[in-house]
PDB file of N, CA and C in Angstrom:
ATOM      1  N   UNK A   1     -35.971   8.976 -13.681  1.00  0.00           N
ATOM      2  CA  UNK A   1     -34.952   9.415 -12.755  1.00  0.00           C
ATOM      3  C   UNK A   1     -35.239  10.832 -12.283  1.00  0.00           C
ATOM      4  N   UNK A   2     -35.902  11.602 -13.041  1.00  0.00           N
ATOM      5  CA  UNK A   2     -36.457  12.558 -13.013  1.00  0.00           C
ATOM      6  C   UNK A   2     -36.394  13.494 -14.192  1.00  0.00           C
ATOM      7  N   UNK A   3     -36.715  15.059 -13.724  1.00  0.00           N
ATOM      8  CA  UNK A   3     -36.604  16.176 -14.871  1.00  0.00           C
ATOM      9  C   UNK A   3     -34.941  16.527 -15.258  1.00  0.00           C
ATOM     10  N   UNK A   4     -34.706  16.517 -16.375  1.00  0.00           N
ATOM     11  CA  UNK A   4     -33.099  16.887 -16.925  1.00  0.00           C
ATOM     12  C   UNK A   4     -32.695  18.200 -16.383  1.00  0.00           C
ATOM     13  N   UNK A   5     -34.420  18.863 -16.614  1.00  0.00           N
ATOM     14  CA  UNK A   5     -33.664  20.446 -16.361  1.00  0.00           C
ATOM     15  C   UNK A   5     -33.690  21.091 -14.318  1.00  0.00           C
ATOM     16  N   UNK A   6     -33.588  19.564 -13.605  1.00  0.00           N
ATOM     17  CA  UNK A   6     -33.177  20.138 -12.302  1.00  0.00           C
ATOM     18  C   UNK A   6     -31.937  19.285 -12.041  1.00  0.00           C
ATOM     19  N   UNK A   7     -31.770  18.498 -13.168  1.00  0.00           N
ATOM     20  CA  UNK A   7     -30.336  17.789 -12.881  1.00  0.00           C
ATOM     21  C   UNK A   7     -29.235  18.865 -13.463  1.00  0.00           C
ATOM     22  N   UNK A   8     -29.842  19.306 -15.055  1.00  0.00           N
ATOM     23  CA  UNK A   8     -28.951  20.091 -15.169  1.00  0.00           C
ATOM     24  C   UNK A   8     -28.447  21.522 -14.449  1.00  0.00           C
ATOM     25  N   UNK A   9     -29.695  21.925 -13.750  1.00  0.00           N
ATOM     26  CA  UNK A   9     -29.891  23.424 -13.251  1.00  0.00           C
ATOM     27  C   UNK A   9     -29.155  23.036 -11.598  1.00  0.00           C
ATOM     28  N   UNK A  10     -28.853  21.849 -10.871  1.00  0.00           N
ATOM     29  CA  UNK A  10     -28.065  21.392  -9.885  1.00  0.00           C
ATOM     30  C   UNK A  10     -26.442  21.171 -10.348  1.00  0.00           C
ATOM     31  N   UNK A  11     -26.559  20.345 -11.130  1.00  0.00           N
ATOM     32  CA  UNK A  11     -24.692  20.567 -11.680  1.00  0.00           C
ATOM     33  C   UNK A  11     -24.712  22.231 -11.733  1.00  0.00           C
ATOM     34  N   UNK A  12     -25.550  23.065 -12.600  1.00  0.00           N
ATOM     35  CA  UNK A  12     -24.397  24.424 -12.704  1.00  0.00           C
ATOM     36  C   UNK A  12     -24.521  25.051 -11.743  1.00  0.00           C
ATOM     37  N   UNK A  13     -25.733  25.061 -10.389  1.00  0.00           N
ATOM     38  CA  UNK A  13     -25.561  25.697  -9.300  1.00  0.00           C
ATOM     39  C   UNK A  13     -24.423  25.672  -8.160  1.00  0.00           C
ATOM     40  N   UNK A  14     -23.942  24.340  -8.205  1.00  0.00           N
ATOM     41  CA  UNK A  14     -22.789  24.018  -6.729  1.00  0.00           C
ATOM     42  C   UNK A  14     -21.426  25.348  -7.473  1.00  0.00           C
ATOM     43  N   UNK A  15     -20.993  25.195  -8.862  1.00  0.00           N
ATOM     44  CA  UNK A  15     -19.926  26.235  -8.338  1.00  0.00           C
ATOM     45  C   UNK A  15     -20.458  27.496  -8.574  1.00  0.00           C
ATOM     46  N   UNK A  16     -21.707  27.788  -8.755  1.00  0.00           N
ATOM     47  CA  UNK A  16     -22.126  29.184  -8.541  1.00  0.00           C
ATOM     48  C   UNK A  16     -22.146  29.449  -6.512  1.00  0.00           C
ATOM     49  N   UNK A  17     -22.429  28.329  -6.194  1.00  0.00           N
ATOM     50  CA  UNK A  17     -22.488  28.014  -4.470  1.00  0.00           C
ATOM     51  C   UNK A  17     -21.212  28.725  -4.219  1.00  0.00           C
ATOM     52  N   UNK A  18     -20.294  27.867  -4.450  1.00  0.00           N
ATOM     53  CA  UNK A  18     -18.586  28.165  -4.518  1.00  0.00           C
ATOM     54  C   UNK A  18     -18.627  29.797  -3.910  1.00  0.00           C
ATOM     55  N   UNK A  19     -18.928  30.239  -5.762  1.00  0.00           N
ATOM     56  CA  UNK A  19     -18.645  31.977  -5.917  1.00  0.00           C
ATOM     57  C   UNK A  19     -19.017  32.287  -5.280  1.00  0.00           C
ATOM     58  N   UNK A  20     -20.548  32.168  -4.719  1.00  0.00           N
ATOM     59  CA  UNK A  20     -21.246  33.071  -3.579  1.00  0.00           C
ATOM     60  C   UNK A  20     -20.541  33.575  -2.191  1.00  0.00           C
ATOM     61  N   UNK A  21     -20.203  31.726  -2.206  1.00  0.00           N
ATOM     62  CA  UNK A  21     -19.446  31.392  -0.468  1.00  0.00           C
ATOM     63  C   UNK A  21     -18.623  32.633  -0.394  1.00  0.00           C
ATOM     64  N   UNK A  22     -17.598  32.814  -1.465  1.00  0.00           N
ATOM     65  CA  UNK A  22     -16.408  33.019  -1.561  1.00  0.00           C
ATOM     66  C   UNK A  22     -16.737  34.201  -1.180  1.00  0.00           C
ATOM     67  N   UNK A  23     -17.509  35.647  -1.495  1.00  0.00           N
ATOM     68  CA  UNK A  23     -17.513  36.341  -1.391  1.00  0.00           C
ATOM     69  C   UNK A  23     -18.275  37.057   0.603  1.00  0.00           C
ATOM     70  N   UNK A  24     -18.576  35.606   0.731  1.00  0.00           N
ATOM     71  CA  UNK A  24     -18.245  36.180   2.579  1.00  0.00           C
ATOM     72  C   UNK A  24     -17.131  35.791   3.225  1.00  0.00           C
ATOM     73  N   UNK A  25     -17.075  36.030   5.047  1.00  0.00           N
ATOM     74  CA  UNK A  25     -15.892  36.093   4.985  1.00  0.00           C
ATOM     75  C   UNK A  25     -15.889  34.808   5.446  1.00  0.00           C
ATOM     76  N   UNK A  26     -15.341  33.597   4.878  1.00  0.00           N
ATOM     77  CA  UNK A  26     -15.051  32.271   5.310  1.00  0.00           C
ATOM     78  C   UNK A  26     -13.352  32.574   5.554  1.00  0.00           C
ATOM     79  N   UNK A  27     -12.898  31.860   6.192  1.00  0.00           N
ATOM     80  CA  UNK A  27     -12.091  30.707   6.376  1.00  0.00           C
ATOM     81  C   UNK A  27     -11.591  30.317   5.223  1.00  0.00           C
ATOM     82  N   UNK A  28     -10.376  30.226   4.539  1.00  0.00           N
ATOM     83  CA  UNK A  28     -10.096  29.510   3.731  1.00  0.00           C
ATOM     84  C   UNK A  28     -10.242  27.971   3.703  1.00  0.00           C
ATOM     85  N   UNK A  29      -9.725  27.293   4.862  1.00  0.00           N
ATOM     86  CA  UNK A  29     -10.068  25.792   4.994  1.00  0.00           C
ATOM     87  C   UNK A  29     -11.401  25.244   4.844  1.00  0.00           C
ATOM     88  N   UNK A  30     -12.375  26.110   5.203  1.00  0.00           N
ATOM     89  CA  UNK A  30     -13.967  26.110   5.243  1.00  0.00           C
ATOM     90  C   UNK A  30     -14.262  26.690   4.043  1.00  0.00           C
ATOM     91  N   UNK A  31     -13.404  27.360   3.195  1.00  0.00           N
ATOM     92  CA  UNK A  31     -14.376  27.408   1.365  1.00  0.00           C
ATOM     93  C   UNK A  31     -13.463  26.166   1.062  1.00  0.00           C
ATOM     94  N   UNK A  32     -12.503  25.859   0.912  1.00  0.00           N
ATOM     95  CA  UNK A  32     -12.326  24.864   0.262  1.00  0.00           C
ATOM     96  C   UNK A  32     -12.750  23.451   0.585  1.00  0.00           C
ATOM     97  N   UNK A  33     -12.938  23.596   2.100  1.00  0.00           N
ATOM     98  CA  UNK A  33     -13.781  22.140   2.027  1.00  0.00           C
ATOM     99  C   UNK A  33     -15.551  22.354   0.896  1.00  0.00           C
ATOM    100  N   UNK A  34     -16.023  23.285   1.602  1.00  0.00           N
ATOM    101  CA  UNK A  34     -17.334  23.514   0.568  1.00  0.00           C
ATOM    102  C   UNK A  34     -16.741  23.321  -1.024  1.00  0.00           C
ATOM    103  N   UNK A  35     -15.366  23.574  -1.465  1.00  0.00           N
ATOM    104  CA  UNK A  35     -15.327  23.452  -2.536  1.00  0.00           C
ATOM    105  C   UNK A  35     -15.270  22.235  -3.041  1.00  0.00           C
ATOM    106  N   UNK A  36     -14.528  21.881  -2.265  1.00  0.00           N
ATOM    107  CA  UNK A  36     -14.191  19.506  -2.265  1.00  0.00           C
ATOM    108  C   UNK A  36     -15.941  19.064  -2.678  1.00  0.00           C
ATOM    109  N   UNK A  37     -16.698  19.357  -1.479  1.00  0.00           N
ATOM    110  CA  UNK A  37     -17.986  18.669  -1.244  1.00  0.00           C
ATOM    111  C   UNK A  37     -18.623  18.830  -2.859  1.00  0.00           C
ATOM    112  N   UNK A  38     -18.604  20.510  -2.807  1.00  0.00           N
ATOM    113  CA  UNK A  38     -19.497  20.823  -4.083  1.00  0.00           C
ATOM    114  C   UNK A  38     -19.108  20.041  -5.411  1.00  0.00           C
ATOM    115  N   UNK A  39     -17.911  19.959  -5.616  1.00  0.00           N
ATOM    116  CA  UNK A  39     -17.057  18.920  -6.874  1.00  0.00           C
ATOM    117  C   UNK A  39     -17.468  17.907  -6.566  1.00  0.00           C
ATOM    118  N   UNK A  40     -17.110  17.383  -5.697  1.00  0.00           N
ATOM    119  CA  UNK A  40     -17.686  15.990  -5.463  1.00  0.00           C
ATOM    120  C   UNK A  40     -18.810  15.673  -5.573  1.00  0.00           C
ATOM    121  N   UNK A  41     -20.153  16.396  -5.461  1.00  0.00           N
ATOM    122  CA  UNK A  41     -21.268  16.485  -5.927  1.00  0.00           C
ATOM    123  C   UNK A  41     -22.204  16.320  -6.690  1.00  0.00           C
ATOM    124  N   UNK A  42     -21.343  17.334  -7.701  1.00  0.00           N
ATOM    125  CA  UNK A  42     -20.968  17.784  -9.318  1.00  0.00           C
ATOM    126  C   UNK A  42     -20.659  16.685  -9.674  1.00  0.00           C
ATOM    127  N   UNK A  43     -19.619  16.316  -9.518  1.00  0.00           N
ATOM    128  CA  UNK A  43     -19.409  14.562 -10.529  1.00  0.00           C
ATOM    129  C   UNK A  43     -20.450  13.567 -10.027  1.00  0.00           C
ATOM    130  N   UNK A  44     -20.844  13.601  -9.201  1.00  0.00           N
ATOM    131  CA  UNK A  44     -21.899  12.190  -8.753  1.00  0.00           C
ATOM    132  C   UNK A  44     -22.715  12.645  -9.825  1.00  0.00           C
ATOM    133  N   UNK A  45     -23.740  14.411  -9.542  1.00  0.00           N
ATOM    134  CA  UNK A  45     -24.726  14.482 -10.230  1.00  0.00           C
ATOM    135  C   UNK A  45     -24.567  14.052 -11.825  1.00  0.00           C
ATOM    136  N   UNK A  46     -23.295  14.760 -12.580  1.00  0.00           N
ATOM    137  CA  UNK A  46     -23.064  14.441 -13.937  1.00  0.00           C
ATOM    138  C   UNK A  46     -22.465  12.805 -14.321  1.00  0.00           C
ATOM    139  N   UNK A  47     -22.440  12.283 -13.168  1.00  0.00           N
ATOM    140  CA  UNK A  47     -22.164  10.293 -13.722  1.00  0.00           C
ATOM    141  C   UNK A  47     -23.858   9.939 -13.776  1.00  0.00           C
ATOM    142  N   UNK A  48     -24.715  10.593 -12.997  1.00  0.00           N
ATOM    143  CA  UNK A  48     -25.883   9.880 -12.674  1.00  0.00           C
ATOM    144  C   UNK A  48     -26.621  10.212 -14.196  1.00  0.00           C
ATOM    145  N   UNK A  49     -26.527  11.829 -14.821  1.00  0.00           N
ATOM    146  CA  UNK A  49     -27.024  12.405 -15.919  1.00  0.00           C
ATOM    147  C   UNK A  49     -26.327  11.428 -17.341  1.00  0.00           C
ATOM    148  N   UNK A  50     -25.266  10.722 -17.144  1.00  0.00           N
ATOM    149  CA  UNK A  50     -24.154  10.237 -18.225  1.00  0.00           C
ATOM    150  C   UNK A  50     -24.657   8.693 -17.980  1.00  0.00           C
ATOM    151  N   UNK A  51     -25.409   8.450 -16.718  1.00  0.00           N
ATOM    152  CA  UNK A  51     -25.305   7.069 -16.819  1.00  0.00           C
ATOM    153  C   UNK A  51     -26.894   6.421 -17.346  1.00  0.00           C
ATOM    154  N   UNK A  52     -27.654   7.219 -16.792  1.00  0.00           N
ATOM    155  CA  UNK A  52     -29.011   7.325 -16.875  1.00  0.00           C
ATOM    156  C   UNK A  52     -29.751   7.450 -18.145  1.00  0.00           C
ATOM    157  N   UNK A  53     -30.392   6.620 -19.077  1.00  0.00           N
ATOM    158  CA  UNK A  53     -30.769   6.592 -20.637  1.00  0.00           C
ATOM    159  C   UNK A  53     -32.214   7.895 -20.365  1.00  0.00           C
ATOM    160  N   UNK A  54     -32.336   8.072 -19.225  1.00  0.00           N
ATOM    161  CA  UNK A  54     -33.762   8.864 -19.389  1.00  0.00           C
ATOM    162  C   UNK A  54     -33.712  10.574 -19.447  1.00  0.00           C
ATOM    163  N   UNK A  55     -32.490  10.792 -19.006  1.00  0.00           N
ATOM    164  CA  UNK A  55     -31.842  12.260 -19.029  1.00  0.00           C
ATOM    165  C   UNK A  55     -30.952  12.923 -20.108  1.00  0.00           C
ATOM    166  N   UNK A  56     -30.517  11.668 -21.029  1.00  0.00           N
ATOM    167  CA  UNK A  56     -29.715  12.246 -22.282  1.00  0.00           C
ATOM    168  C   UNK A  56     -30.393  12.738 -23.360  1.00  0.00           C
ATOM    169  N   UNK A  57     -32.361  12.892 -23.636  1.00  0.00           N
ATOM    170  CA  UNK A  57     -33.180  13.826 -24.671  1.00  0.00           C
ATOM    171  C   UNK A  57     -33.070  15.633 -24.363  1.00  0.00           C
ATOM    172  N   UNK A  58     -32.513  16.031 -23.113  1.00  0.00           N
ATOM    173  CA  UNK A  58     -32.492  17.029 -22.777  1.00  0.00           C
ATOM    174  C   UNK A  58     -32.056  18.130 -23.345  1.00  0.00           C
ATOM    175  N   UNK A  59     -32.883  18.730 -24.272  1.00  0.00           N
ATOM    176  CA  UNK A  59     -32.203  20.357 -24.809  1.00  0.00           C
ATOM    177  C   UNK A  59     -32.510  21.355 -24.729  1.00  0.00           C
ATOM    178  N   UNK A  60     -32.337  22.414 -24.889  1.00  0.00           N
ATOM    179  CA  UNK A  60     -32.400  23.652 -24.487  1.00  0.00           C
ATOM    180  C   UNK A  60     -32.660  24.606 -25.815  1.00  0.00           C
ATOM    181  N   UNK A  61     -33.875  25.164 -26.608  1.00  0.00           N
ATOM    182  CA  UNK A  61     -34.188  25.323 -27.462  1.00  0.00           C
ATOM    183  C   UNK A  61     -34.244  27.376 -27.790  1.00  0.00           C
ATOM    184  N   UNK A  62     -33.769  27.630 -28.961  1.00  0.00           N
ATOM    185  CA  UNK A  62     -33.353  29.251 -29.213  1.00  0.00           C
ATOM    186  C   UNK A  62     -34.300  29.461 -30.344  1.00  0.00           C
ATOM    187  N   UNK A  63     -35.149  30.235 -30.577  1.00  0.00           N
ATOM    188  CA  UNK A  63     -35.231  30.890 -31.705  1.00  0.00           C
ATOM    189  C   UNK A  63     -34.840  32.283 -32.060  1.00  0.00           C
ATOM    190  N   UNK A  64     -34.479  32.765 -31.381  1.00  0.00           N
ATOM    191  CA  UNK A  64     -33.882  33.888 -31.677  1.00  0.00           C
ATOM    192  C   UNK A  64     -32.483  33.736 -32.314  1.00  0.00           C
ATOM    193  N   UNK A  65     -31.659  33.181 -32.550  1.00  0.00           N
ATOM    194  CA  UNK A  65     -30.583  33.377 -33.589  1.00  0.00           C
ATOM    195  C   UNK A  65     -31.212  32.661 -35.144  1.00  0.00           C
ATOM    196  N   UNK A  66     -32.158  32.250 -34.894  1.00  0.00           N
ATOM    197  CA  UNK A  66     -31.961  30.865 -35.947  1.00  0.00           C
ATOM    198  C   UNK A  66     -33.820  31.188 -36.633  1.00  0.00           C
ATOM    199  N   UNK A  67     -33.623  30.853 -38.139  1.00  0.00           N
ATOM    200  CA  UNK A  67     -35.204  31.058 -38.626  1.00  0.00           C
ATOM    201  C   UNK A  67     -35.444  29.152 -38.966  1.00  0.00           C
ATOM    202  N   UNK A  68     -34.701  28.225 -38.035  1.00  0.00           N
ATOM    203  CA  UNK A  68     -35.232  27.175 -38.535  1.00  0.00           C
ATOM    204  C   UNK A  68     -36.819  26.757 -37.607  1.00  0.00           C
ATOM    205  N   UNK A  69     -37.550  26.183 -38.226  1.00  0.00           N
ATOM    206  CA  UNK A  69     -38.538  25.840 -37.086  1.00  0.00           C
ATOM    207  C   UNK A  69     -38.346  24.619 -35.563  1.00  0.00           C
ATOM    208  N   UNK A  70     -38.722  26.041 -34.964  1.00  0.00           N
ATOM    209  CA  UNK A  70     -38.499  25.261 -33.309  1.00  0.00           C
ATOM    210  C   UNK A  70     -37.128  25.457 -32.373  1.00  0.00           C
ATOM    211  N   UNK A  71     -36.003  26.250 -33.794  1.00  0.00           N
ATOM    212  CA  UNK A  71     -35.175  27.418 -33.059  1.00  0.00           C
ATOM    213  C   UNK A  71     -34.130  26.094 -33.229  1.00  0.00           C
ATOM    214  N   UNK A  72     -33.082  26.366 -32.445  1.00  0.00           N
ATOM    215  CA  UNK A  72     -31.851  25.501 -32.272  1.00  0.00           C
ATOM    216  C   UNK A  72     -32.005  25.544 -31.270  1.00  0.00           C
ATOM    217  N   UNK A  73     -30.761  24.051 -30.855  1.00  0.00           N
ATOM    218  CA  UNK A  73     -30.838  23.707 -29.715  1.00  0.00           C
ATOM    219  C   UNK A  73     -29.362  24.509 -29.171  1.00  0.00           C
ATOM    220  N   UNK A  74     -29.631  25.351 -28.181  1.00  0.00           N
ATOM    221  CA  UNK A  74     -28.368  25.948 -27.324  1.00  0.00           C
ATOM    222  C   UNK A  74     -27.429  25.428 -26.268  1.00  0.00           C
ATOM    223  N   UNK A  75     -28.620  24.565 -25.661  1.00  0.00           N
ATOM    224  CA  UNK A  75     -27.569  23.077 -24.607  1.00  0.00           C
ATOM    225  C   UNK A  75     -28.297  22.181 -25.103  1.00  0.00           C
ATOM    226  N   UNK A  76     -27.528  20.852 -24.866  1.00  0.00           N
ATOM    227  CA  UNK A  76     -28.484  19.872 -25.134  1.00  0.00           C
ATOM    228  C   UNK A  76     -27.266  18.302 -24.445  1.00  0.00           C
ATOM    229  N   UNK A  77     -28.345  17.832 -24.307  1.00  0.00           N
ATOM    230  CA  UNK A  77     -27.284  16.581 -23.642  1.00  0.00           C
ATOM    231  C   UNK A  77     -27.446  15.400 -25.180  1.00  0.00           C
ATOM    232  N   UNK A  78     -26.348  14.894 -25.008  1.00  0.00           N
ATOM    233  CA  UNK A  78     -26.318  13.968 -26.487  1.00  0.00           C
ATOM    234  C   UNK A  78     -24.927  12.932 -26.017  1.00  0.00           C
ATOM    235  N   UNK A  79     -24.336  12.280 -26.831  1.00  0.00           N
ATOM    236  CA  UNK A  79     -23.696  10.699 -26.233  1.00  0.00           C
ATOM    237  C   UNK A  79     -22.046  12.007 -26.026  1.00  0.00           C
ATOM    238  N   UNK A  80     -21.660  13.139 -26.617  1.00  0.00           N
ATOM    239  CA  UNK A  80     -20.491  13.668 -26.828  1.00  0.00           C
ATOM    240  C   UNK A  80     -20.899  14.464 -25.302  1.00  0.00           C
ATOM    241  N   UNK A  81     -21.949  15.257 -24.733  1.00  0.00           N
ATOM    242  CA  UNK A  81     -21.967  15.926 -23.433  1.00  0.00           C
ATOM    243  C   UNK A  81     -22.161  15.000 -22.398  1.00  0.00           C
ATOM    244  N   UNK A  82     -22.506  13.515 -22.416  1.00  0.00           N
ATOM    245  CA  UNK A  82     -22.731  12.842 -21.562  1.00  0.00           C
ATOM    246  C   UNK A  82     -21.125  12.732 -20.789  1.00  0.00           C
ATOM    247  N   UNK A  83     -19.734  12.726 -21.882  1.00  0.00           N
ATOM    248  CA  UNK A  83     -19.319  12.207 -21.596  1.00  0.00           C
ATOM    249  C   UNK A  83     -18.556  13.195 -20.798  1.00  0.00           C
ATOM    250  N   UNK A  84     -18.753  14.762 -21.304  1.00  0.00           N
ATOM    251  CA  UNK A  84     -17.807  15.852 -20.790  1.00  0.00           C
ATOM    252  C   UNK A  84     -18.276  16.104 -19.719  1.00  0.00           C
ATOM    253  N   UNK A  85     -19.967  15.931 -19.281  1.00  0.00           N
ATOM    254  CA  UNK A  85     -20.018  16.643 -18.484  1.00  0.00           C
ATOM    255  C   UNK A  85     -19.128  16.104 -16.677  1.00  0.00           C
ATOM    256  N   UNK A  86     -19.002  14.317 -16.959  1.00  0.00           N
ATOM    257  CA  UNK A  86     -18.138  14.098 -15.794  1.00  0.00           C
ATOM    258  C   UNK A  86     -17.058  14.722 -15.768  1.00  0.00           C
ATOM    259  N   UNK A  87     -16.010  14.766 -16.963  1.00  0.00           N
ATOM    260  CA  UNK A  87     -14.878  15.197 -17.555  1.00  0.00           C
ATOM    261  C   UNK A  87     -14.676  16.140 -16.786  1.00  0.00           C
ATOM    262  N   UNK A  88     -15.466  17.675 -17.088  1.00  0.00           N
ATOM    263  CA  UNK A  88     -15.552  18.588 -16.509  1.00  0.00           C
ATOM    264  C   UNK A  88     -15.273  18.705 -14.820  1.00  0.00           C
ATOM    265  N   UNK A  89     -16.398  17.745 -14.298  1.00  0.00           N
ATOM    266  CA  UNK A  89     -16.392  18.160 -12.706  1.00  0.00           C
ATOM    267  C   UNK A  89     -15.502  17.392 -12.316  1.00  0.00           C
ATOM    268  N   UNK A  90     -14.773  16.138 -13.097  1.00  0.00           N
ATOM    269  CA  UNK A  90     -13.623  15.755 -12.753  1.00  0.00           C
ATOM    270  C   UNK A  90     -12.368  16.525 -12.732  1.00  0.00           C
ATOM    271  N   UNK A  91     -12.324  17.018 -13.613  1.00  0.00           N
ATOM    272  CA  UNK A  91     -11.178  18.271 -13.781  1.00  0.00           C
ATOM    273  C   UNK A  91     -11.072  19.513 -12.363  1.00  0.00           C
ATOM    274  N   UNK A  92     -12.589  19.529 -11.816  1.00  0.00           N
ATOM    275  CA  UNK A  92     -12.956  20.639 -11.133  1.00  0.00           C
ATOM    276  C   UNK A  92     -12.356  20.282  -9.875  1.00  0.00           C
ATOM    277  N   UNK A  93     -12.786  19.042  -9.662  1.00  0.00           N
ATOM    278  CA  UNK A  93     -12.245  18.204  -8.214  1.00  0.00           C
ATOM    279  C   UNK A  93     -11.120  17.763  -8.187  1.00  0.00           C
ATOM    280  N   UNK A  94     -10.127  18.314  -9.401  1.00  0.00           N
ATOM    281  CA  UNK A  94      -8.542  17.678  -9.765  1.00  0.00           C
ATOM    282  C   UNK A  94      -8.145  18.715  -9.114  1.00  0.00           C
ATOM    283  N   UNK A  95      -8.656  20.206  -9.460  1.00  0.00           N
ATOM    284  CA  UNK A  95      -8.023  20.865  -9.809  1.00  0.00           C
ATOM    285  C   UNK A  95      -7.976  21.668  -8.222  1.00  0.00           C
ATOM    286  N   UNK A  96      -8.603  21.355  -7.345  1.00  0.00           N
ATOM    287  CA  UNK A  96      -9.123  21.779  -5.899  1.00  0.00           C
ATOM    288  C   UNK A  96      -7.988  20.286  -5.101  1.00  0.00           C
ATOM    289  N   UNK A  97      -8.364  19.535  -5.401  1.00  0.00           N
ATOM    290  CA  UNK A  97      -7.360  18.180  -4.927  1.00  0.00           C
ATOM    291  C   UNK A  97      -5.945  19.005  -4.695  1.00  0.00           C
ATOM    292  N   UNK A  98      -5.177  19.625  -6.061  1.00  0.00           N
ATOM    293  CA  UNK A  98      -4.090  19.559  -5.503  1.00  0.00           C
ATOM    294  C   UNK A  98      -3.840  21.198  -5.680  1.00  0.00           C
ATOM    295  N   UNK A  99      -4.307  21.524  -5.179  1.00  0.00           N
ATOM    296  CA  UNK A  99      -4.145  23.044  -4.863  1.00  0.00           C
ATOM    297  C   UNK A  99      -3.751  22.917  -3.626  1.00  0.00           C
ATOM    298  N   UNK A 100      -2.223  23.268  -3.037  1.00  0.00           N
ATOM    299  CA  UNK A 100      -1.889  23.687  -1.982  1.00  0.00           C
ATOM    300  C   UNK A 100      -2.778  24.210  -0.886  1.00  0.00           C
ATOM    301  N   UNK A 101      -2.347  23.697   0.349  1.00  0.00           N
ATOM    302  CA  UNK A 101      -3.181  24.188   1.575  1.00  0.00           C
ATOM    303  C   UNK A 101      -2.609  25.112   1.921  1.00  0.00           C
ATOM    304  N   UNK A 102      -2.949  26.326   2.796  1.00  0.00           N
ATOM    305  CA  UNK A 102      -2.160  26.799   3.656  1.00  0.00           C
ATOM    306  C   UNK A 102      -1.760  26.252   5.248  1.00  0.00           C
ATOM    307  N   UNK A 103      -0.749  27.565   4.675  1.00  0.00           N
ATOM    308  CA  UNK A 103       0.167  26.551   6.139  1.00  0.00           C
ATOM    309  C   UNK A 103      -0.630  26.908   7.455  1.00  0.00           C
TER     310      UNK A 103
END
């Protein structure tokens, strides 16, 4: 399906997108549509990462806190993040859904 670490490095970019937007001068109706799209995005990408058996070995490895060999794992996708990570961008796109428009 491909590499984990541009599926994962695409889910955390769209609401870094968001922040960026935010800080020119948009339109409110025009960041929050970018915000709809980007959530909406976000959950496709994290159902495809949750659904997909070839993207759930994915971890993210530390040796610097840890003297075990090969370090700990700091992210890592496993059957408990498969399931948050929709969770998450579902929550994200809840939470933009019903946020009042202006008038």
């Amino acid at each position: 399906m491909g590499d984990p670490r541009l599926w994962v490095a695409g889910i955390a970019a769209l609401p870094a997108l968001v922040v960026a937007a935010s800080f020119r001068r948009l339109e409110v109706e025009r960041l929050r549509n970018l915000a709809v799209a980007s959530a909406a995005a976000q959950l496709l990408a994290s159902l495809v990462v949750a659904i997909s058996p070839g993207l759930r070995t994915f971890a993210i490895r530390a040796t610097a806190l840890s003297l075990a060999p090969g370090g700990e794992a700091i992210v890592r996708l496993n059957t408990l993040s498969d399931v948050l990570l929709p969770f998450a961008a579902a929550l994200w796109l809840l939470t933009i859904a019903v946020t009042p428009r202006g008038a």
